[in-house]
Protein backbone atom coordinates (compact mmCIF):
# COMPACT_ATOMS: atom_id res chain seq x y z
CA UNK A 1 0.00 0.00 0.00
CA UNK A 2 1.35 3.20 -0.94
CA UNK A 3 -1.02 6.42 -0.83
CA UNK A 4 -0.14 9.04 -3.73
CA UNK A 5 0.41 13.18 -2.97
CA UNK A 6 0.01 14.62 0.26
CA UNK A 7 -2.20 11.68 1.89
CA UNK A 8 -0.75 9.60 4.65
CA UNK A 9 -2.80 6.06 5.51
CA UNK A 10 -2.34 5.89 9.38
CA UNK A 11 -3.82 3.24 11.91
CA UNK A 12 -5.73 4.85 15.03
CA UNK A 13 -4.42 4.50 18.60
CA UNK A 14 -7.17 3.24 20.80
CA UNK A 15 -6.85 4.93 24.43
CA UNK A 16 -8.61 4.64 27.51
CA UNK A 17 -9.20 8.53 28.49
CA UNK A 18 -9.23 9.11 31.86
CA UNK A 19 -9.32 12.70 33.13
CA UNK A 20 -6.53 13.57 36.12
CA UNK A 21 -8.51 12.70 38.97
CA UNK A 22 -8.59 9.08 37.35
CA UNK A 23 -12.38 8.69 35.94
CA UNK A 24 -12.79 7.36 32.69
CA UNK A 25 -14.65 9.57 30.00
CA UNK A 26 -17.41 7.80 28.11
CA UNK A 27 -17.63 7.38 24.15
CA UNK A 28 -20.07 10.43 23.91
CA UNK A 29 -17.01 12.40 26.24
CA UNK A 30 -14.31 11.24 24.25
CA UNK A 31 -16.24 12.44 20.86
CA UNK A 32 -15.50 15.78 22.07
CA UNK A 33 -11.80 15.59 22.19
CA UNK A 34 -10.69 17.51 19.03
CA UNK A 35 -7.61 15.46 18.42
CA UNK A 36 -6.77 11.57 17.88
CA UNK A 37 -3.35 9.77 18.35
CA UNK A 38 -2.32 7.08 15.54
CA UNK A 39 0.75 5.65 13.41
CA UNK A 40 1.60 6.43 10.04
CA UNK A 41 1.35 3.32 8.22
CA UNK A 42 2.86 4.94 5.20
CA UNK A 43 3.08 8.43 4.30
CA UNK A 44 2.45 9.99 0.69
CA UNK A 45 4.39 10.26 -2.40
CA UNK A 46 5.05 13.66 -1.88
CA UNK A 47 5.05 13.75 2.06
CA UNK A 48 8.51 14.59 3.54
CA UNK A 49 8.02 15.61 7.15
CA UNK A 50 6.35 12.49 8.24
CA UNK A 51 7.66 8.63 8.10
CA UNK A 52 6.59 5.64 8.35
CA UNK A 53 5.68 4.22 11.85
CA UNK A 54 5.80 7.71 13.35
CA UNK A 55 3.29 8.55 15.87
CA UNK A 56 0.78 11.55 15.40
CA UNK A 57 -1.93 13.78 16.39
CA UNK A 58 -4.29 14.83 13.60
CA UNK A 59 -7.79 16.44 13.35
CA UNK A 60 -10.50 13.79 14.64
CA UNK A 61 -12.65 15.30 12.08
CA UNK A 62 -10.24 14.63 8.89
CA UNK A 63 -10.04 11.43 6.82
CA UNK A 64 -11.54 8.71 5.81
CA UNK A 65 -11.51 5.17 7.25
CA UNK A 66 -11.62 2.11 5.05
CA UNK A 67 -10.89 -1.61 5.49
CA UNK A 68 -8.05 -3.07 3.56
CA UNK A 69 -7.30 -7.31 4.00
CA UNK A 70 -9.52 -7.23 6.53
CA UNK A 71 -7.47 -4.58 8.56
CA UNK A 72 -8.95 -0.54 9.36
CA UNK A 73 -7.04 2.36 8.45
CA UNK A 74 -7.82 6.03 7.60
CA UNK A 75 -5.92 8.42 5.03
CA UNK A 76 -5.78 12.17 6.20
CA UNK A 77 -4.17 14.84 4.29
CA UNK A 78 -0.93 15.94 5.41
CA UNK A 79 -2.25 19.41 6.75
CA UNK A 80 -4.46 17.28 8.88
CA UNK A 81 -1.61 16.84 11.07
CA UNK A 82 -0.90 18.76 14.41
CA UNK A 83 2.25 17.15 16.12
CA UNK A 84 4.97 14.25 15.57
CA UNK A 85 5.76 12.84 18.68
């Protein structure tokens, strides 16, 4: 798999979200949270910045997911991203 231009195919980070006093937010709190943590799975032809099994933040609102061998990823643009950790 190898996305073309400025489109990186990343693979979400599932994380329990628990607020600093130690409860756990529910799905409907966690909707809320503008940003999502993944891995880049492969970034774009023309994407320099950003490599392959990096970990990001990017816009929860960006992207589309899709199922490929059975497998769910989502490609966001590359201005989608906020930080490289």
């Amino acid at each position: 798999m190898r996305p073309i231009g400025k489109y990186i195919l990343i693979q979400q980070i599932k994380e329990a979200l628990k607020t600093e006093s130690g409860i756990l937010l529910t799905a409907d709190d966690s909707a809320d949270i503008r940003y999502k943590k993944a891995t880049v799975v492969a970034p774009g032809t023309d994407v320099s910045v950003i490599s392959s099994e990096d970990t990001i933040f990017y816009d929860s609102r960006a992207g589309y997911t899709m199922i490929i061998k059975g497998e769910q990823y989502t490609v966001i643009s590359e201005r989608d991203v906020v930080v490289v950790v």
